[in-house]
C-alpha atoms as a PDB file:
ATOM      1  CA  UNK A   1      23.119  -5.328  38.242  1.00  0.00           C
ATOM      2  CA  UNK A   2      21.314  -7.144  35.348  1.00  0.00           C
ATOM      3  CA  UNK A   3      20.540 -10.104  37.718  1.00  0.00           C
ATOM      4  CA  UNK A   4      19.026  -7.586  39.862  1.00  0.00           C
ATOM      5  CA  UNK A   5      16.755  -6.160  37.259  1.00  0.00           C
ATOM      6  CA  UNK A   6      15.365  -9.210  35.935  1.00  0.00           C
ATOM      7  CA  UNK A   7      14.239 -10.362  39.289  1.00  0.00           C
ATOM      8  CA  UNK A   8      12.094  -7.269  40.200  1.00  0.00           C
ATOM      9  CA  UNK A   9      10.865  -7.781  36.912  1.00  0.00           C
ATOM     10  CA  UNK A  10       9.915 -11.175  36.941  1.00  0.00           C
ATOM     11  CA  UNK A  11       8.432  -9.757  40.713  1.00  0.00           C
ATOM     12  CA  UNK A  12       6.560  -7.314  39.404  1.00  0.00           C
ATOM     13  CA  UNK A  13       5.219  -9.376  36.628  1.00  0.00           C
ATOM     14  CA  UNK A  14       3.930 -11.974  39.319  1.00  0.00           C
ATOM     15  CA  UNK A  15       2.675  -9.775  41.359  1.00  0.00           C
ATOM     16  CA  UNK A  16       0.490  -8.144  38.672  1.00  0.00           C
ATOM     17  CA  UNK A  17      -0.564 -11.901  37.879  1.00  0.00           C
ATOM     18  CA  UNK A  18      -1.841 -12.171  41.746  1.00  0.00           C
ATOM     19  CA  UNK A  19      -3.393  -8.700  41.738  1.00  0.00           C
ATOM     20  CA  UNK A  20      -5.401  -9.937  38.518  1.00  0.00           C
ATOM     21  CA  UNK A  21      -6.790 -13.511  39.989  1.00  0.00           C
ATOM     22  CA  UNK A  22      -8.396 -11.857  42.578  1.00  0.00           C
ATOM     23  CA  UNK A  23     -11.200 -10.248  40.610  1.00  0.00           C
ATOM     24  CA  UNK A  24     -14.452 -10.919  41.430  1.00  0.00           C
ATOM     25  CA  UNK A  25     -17.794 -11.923  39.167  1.00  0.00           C
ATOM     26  CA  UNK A  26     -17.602  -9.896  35.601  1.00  0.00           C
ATOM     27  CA  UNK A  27     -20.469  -7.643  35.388  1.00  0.00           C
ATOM     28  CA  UNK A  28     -21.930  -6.711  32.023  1.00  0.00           C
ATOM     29  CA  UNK A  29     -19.716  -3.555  31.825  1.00  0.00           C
ATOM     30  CA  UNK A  30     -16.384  -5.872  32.906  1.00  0.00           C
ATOM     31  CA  UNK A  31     -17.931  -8.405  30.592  1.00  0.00           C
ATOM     32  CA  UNK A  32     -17.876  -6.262  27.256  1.00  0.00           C
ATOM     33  CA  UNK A  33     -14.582  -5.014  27.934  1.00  0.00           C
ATOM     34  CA  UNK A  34     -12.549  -8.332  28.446  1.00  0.00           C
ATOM     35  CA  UNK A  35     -10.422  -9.450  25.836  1.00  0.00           C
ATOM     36  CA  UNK A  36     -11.232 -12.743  24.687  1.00  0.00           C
ATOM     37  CA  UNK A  37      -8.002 -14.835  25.619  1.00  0.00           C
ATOM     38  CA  UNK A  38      -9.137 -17.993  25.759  1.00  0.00           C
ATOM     39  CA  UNK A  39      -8.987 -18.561  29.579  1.00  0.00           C
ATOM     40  CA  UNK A  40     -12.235 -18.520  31.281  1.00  0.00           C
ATOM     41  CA  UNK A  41     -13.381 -14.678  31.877  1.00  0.00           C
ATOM     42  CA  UNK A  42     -12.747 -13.734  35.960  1.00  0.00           C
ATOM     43  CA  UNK A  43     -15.638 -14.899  38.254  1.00  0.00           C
ATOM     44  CA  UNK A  44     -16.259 -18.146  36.302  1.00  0.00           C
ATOM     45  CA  UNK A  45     -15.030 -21.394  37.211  1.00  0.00           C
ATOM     46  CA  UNK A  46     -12.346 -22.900  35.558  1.00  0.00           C
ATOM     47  CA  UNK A  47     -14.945 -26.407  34.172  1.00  0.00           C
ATOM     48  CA  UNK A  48     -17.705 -25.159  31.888  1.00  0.00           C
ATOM     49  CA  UNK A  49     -19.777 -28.546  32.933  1.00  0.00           C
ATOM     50  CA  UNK A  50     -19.467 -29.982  36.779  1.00  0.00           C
ATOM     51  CA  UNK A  51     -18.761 -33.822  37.141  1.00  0.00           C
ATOM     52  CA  UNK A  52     -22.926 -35.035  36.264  1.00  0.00           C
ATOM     53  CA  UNK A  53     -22.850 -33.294  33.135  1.00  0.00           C
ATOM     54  CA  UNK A  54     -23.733 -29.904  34.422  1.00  0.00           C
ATOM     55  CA  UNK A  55     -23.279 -26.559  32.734  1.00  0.00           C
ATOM     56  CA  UNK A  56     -21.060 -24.042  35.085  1.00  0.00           C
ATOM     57  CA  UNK A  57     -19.759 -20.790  34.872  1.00  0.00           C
ATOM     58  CA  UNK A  58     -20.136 -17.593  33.305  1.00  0.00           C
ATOM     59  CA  UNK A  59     -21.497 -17.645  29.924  1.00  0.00           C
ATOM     60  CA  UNK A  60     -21.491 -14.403  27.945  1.00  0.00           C
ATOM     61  CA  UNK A  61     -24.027 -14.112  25.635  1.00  0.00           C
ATOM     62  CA  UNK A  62     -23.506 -11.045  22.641  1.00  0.00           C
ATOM     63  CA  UNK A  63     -27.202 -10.684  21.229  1.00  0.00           C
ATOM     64  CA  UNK A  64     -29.036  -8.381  18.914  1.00  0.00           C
ATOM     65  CA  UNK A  65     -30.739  -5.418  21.107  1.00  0.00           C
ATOM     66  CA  UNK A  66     -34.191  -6.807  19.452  1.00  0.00           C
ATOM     67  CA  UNK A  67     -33.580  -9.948  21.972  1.00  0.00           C
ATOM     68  CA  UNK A  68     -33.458  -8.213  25.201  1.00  0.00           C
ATOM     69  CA  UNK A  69     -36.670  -8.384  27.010  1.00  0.00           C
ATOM     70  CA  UNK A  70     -37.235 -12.612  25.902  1.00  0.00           C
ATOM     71  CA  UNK A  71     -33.502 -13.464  26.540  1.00  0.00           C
ATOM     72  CA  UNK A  72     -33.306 -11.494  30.037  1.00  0.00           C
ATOM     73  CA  UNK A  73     -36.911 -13.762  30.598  1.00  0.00           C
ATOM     74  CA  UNK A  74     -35.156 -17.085  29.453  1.00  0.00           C
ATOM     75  CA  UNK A  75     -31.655 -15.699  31.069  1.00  0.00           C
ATOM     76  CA  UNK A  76     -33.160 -16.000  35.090  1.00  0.00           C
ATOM     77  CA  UNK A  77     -35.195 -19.391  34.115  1.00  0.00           C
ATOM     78  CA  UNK A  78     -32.351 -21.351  33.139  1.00  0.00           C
ATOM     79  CA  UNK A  79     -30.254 -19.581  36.033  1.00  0.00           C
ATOM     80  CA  UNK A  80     -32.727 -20.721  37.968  1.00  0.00           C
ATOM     81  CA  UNK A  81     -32.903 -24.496  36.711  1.00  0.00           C
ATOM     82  CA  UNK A  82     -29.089 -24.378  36.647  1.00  0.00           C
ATOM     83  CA  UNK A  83     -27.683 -23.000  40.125  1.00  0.00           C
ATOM     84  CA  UNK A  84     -23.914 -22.961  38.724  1.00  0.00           C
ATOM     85  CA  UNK A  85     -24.386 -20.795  35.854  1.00  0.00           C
ATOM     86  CA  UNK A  86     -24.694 -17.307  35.323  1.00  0.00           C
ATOM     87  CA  UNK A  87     -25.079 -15.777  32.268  1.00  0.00           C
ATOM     88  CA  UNK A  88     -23.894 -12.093  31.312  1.00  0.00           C
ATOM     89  CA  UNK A  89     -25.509 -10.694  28.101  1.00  0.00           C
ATOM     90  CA  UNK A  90     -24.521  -7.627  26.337  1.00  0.00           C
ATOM     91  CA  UNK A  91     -27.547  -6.420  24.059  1.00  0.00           C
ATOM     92  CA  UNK A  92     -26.624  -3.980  20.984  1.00  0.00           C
ATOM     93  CA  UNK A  93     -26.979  -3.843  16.996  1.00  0.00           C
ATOM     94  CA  UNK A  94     -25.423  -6.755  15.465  1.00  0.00           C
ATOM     95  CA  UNK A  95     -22.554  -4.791  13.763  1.00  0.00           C
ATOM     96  CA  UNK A  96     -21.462  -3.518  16.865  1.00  0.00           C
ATOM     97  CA  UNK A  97     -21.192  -6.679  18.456  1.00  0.00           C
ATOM     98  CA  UNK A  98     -19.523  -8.281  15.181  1.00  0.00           C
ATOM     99  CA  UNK A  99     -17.026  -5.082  15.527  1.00  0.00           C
ATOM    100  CA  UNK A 100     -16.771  -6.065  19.912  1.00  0.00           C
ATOM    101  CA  UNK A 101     -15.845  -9.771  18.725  1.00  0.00           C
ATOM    102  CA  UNK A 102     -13.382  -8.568  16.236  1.00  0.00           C
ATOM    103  CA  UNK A 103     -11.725  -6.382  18.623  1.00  0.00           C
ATOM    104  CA  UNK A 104     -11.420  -9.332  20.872  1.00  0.00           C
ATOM    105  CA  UNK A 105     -13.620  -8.982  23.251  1.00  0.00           C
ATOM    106  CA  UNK A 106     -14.641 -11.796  25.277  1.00  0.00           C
ATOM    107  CA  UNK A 107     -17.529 -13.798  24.537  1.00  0.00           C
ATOM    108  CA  UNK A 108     -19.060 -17.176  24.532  1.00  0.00           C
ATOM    109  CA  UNK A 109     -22.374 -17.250  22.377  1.00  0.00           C
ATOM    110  CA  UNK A 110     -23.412 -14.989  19.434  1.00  0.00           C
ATOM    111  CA  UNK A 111     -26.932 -14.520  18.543  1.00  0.00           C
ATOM    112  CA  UNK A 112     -27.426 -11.701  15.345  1.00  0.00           C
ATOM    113  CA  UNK A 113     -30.190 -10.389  13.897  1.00  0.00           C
ATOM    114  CA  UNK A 114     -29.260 -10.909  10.334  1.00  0.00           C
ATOM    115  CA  UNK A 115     -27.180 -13.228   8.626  1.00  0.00           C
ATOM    116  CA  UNK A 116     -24.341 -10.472   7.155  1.00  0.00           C
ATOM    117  CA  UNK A 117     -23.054 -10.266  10.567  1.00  0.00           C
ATOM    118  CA  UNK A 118     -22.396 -13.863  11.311  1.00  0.00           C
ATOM    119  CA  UNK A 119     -21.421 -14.393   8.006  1.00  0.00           C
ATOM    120  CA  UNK A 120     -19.029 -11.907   8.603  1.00  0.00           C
ATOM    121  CA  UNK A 121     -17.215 -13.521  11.124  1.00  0.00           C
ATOM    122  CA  UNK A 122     -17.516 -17.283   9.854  1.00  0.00           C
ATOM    123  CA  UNK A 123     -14.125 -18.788   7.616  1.00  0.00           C
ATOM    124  CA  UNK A 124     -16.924 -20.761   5.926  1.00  0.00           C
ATOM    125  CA  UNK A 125     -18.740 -18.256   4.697  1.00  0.00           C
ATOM    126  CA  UNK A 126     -18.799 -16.591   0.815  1.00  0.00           C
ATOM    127  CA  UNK A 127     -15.477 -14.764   1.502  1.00  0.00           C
ATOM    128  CA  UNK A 128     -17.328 -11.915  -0.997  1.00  0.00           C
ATOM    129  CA  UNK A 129     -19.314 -11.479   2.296  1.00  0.00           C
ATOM    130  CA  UNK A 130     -16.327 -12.279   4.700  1.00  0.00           C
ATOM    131  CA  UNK A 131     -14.292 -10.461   2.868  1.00  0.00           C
ATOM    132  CA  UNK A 132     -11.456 -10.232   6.200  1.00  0.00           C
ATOM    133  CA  UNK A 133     -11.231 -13.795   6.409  1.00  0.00           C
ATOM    134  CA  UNK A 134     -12.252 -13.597  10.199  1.00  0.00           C
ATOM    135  CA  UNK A 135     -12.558 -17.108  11.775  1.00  0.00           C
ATOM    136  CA  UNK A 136     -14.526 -16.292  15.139  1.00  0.00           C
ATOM    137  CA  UNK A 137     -17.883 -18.209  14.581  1.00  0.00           C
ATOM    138  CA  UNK A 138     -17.597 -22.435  15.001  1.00  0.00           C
ATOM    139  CA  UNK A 139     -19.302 -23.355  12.114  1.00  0.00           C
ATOM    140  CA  UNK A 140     -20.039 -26.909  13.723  1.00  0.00           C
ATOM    141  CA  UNK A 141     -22.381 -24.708  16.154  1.00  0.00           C
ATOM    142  CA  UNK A 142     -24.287 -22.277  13.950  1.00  0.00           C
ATOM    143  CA  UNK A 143     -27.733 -22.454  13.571  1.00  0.00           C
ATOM    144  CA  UNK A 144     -30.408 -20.117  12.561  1.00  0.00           C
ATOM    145  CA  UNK A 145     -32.584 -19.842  15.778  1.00  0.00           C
ATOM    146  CA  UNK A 146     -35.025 -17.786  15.101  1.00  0.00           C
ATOM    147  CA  UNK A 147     -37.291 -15.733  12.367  1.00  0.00           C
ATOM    148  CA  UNK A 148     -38.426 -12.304  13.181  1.00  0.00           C
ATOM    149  CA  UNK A 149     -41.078  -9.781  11.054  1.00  0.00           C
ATOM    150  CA  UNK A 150     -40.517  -5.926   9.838  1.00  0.00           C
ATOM    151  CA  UNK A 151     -42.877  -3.815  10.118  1.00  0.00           C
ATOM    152  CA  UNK A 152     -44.548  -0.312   9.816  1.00  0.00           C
ATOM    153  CA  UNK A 153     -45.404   1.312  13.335  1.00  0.00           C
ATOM    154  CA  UNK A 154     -46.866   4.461  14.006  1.00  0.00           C
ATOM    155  CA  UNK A 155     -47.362   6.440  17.404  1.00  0.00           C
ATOM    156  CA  UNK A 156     -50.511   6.700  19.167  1.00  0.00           C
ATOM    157  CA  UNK A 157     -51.565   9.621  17.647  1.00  0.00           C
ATOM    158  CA  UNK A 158     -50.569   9.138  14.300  1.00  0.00           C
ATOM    159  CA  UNK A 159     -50.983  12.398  12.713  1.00  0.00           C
ATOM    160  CA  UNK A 160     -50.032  11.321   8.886  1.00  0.00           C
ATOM    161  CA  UNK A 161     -52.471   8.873   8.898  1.00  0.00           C
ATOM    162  CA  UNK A 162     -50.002   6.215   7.435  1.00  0.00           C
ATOM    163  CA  UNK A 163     -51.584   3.037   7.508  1.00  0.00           C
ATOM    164  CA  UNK A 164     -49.097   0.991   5.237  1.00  0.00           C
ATOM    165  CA  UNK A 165     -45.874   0.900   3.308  1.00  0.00           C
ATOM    166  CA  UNK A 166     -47.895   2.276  -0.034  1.00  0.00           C
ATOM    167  CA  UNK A 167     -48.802   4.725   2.264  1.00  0.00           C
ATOM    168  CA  UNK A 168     -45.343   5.591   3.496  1.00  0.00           C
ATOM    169  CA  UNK A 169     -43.964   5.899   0.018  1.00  0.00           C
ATOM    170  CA  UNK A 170     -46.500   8.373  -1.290  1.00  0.00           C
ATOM    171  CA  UNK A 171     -46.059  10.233   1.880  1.00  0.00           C
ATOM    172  CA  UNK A 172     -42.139  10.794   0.950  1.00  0.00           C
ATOM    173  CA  UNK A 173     -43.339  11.764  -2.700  1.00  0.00           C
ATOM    174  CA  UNK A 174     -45.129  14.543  -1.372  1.00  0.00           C
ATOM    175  CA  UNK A 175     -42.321  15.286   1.149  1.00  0.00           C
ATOM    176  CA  UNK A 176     -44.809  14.837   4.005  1.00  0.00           C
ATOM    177  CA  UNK A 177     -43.470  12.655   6.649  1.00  0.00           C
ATOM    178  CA  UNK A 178     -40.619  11.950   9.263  1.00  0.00           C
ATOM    179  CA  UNK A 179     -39.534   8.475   9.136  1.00  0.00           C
ATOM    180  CA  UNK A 180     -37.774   6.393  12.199  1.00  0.00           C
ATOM    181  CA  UNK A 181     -35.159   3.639  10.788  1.00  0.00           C
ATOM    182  CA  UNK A 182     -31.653   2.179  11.899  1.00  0.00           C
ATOM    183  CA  UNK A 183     -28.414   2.867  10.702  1.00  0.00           C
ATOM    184  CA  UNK A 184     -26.723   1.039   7.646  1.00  0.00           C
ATOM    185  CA  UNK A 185     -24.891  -1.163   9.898  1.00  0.00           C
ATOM    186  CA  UNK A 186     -28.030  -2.474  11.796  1.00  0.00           C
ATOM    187  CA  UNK A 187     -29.561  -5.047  10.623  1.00  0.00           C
ATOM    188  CA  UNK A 188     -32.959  -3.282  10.871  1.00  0.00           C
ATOM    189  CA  UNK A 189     -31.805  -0.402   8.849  1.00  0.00           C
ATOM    190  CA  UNK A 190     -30.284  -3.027   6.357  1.00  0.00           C
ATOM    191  CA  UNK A 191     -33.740  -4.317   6.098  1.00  0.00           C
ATOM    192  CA  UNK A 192     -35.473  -0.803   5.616  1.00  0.00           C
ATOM    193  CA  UNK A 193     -32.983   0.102   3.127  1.00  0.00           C
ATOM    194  CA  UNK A 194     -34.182  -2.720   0.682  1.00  0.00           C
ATOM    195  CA  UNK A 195     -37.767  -1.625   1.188  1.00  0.00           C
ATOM    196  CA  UNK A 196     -36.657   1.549   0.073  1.00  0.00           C
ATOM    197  CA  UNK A 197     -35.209   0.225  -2.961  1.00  0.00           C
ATOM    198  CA  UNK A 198     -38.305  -2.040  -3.580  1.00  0.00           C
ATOM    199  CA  UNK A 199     -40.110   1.496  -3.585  1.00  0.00           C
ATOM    200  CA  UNK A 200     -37.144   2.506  -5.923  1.00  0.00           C
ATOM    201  CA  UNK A 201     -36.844   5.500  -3.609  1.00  0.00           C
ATOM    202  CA  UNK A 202     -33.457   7.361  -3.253  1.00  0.00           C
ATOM    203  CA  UNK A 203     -32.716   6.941   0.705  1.00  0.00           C
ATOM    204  CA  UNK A 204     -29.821   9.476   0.635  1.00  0.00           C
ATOM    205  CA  UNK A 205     -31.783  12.149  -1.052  1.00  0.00           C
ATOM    206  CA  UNK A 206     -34.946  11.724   1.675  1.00  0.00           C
ATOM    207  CA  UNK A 207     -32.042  11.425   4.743  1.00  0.00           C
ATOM    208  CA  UNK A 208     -31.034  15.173   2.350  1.00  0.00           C
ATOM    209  CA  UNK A 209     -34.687  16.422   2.438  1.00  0.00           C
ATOM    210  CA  UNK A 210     -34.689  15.658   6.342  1.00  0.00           C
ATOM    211  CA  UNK A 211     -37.727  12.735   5.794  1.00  0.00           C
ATOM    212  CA  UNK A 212     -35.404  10.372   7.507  1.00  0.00           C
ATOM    213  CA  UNK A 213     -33.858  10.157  11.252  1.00  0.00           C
ATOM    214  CA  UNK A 214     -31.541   6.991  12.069  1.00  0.00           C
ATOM    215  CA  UNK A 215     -30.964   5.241  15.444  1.00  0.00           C
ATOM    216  CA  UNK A 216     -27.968   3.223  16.579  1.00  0.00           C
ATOM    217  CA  UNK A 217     -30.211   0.140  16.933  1.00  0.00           C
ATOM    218  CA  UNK A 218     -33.469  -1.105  16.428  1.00  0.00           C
ATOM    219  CA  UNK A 219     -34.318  -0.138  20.133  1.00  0.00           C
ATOM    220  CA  UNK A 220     -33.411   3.457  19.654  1.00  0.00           C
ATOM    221  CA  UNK A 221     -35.565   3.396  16.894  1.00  0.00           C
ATOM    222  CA  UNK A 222     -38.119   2.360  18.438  1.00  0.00           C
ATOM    223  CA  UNK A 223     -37.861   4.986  21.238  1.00  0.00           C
ATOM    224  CA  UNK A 224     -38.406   7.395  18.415  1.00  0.00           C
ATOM    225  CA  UNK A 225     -41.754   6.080  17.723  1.00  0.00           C
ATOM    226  CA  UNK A 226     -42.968   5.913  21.341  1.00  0.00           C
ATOM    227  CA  UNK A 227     -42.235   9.286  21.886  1.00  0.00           C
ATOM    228  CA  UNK A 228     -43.678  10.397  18.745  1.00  0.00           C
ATOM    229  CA  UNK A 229     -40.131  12.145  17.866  1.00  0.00           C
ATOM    230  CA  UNK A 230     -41.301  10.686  14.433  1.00  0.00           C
ATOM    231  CA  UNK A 231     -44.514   9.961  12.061  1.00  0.00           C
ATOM    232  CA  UNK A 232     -43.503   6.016  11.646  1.00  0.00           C
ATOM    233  CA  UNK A 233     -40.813   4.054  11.988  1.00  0.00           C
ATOM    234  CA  UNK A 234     -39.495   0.567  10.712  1.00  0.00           C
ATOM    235  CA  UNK A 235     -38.629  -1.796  13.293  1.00  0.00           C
ATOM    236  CA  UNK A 236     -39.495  -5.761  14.074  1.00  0.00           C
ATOM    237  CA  UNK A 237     -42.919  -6.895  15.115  1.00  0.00           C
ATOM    238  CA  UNK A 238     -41.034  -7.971  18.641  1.00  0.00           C
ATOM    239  CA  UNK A 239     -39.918  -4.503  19.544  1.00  0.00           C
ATOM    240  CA  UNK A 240     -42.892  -2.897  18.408  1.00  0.00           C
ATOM    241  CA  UNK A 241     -44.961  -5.819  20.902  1.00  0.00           C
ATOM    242  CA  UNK A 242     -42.867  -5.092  23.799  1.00  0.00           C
ATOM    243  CA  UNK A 243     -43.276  -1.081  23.585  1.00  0.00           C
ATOM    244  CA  UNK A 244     -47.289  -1.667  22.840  1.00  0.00           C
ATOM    245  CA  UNK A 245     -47.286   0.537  19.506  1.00  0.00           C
ATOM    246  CA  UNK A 246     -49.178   0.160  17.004  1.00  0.00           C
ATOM    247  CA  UNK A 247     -48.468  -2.069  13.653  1.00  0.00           C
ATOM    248  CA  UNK A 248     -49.688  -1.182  11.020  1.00  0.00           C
ATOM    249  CA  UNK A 249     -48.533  -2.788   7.754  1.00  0.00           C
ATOM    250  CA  UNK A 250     -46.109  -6.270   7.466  1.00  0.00           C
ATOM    251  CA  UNK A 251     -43.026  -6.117   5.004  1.00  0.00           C
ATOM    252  CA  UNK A 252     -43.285  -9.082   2.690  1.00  0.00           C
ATOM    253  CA  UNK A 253     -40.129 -11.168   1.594  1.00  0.00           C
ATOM    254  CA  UNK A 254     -40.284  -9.596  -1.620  1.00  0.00           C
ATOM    255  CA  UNK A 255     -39.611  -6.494  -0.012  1.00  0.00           C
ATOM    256  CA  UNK A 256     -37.156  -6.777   2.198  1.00  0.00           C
ATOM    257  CA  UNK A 257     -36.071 -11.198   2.360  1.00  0.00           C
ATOM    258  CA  UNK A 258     -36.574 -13.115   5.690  1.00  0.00           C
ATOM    259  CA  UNK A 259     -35.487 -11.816   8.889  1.00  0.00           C
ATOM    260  CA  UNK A 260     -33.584 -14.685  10.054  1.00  0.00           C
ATOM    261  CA  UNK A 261     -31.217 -14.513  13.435  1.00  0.00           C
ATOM    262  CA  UNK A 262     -28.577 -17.144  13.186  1.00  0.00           C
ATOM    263  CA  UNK A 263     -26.132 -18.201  16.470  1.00  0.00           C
ATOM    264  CA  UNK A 264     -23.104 -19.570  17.194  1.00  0.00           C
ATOM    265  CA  UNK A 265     -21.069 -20.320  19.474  1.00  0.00           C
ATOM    266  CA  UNK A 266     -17.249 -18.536  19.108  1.00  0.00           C
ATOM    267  CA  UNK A 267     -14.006 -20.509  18.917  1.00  0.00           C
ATOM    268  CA  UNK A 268     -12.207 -18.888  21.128  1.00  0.00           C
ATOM    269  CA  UNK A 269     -15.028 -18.998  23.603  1.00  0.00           C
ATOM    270  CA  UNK A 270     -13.971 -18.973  27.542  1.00  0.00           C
ATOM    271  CA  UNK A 271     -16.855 -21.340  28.217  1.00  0.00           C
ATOM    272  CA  UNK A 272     -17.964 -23.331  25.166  1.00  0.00           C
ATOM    273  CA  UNK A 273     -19.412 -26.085  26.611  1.00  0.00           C
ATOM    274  CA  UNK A 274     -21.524 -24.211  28.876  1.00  0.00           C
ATOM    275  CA  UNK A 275     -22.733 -21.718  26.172  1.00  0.00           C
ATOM    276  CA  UNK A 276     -23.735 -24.855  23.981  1.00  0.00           C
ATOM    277  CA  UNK A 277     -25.721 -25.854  26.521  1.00  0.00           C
ATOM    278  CA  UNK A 278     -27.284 -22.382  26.434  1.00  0.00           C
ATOM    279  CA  UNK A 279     -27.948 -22.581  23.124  1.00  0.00           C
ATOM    280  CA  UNK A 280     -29.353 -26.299  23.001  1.00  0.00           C
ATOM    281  CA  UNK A 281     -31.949 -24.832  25.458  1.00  0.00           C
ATOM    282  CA  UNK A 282     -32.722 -21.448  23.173  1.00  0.00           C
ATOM    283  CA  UNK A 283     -33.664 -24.109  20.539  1.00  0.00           C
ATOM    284  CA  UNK A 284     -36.051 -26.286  22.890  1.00  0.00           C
ATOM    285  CA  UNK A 285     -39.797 -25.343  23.758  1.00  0.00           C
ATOM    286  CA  UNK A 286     -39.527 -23.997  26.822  1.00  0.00           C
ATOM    287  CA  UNK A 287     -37.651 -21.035  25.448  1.00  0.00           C
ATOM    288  CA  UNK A 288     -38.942 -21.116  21.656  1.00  0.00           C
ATOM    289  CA  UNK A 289     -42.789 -20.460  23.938  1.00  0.00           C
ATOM    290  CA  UNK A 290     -41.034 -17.386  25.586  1.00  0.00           C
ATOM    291  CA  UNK A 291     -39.492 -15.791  21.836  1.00  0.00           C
ATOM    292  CA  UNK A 292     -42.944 -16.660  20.231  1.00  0.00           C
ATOM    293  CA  UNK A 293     -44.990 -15.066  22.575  1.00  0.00           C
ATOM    294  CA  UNK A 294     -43.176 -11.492  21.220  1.00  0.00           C
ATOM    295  CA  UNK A 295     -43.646 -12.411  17.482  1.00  0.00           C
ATOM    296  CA  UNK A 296     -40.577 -14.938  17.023  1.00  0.00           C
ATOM    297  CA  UNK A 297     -41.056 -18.002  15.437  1.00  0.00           C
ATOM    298  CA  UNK A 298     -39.010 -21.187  14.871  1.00  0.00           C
ATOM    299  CA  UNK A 299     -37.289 -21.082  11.475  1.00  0.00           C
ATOM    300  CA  UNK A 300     -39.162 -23.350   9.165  1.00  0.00           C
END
């Protein structure tokens, strides 16, 4: 009887296993719910780089949401230039991707839109900042890609008539002014938070007076803007490019540090190799023309 059991479960077991190699091509959805095991995510081939040196496979890129519209650009060039790639991205704030990776979910290449996140996830790091000891990031691969700007945006009609930060802060003296920023756990909202403090305004007591609205990311943000749900908002000079608002006051580094987006590639990625690749290109001209053209630069 117990020979009998173990066989239809060693049966079933395979059979599952048979059931599971037949998937087809991940899409972004299937992408952001593997678990990262290791083995090369289903609908990529089992090489990362073909016998002349070429990249192949899926490569699943985690980026910050402010990325979408130049990596999707880049994304069909180099699929284009390389016929055996594909590349799946999943666009979001930086702490939810950090919290995706933790959870295990698969991915190849990490691109964040502040340094805390990373940092977060590198052994290498200040373990104040790291304070989990996760070891997800390949230090060997981390580089800081790309600078980005925060600024003040208004919408088109601009009824406050805020035309800078000094103007933002008296505005919240007199109590006279909706403000758009991102959560505590985006990097954008991160940002915002030290303007605040280089203001020496209280944040929680203007969220209190309802002279503050949050978004989940720096996109959602910027929604708020657009429609005019809001008097200004705080986002990066790329997002407000790419939804044509208006800009109408820089943050300095005094205010608020540099906006630097550092990437890696993860140990436990299904398709290292390949996503190196990826990110050799991201650092090359050809791709640095496509981020500049929104506002990014190189990192001096």
């Amino acid at each position: 009887m117990k020979l009998k059991k173990v066989t239809a479960l060693l049966l079933a077991v395979c059979m599952a296993g048979a059931i599971t190699g037949c998937g087809g091509s991940a899409s972004s959805t299937q992408a952001a719910g593997a678990r990262s095991t290791g083995a090369a995510p289903a609908g990529s081939t089992a090489g990362s780089t073909a016998a002349d040196g070429e990249p192949q496979g899926e490569i699943i890129v985690f980026a910050a949401a402010s990325m979408t519209e130049t990596l999707e650009e880049i994304k069909v060039a180099y699929e284009a230039a390389h016929p055996g790639v594909t590349i799946t991205c999943n666009f979001d704030s930086s702490g939810t991707l950090k919290t995706q990776i933790e959870e295990g979910t698969a991915c190849d290449l990490f691109i964040s839109a502040g340094q805390k996140q990373m940092n977060q996830l590198d052994i290498t790091a200040d373990p104040a900042i790291n304070t989990d000891g996760l070891d997800f990031a390949d230090p060997a691969t981390r580089l800081n890609l790309l600078e980005n700007k925060v600024i003040l945006c208004v919408p088109d009609d601009a009824p406050r008539g805020i035309q800078s930060f000094d103007d933002l802060a008296a505005a919240f003296g007199a109590g006279e002014v909706l403000l758009g920023m991102g959560n505590s756990d985006v990097p954008v909202g991160q940002y915002t938070q030290k303007i605040l403090a280089y203001y020496e305004l209280d944040e929680q007591a203007l969220a209190n007076a309802g002279l503050i609205t949050y978004g989940t990311n720096v996109k959602k943000a910027t929604t708020q803007v657009s429609e005019g749900s809001v008097d200004c908002g705080v986002i990066y000079c790329t997002d407000a490019f790419s939804a044509g608002l208006t800009v109408v006051d820089y943050a300095t580094p005094e205010m608020c540090g540099q906006v630097i987006y550092p990437a890696a590639v993860l140990k436990d990625a299904p398709n290292a190799a390949a996503a190196q690749a990826f990110l050799d290109y991201l650092t090359g001209a050809e791709a640095m023309a496509v981020f500049e053209k929104v506002g990014f630069s190189a990192v001096g």
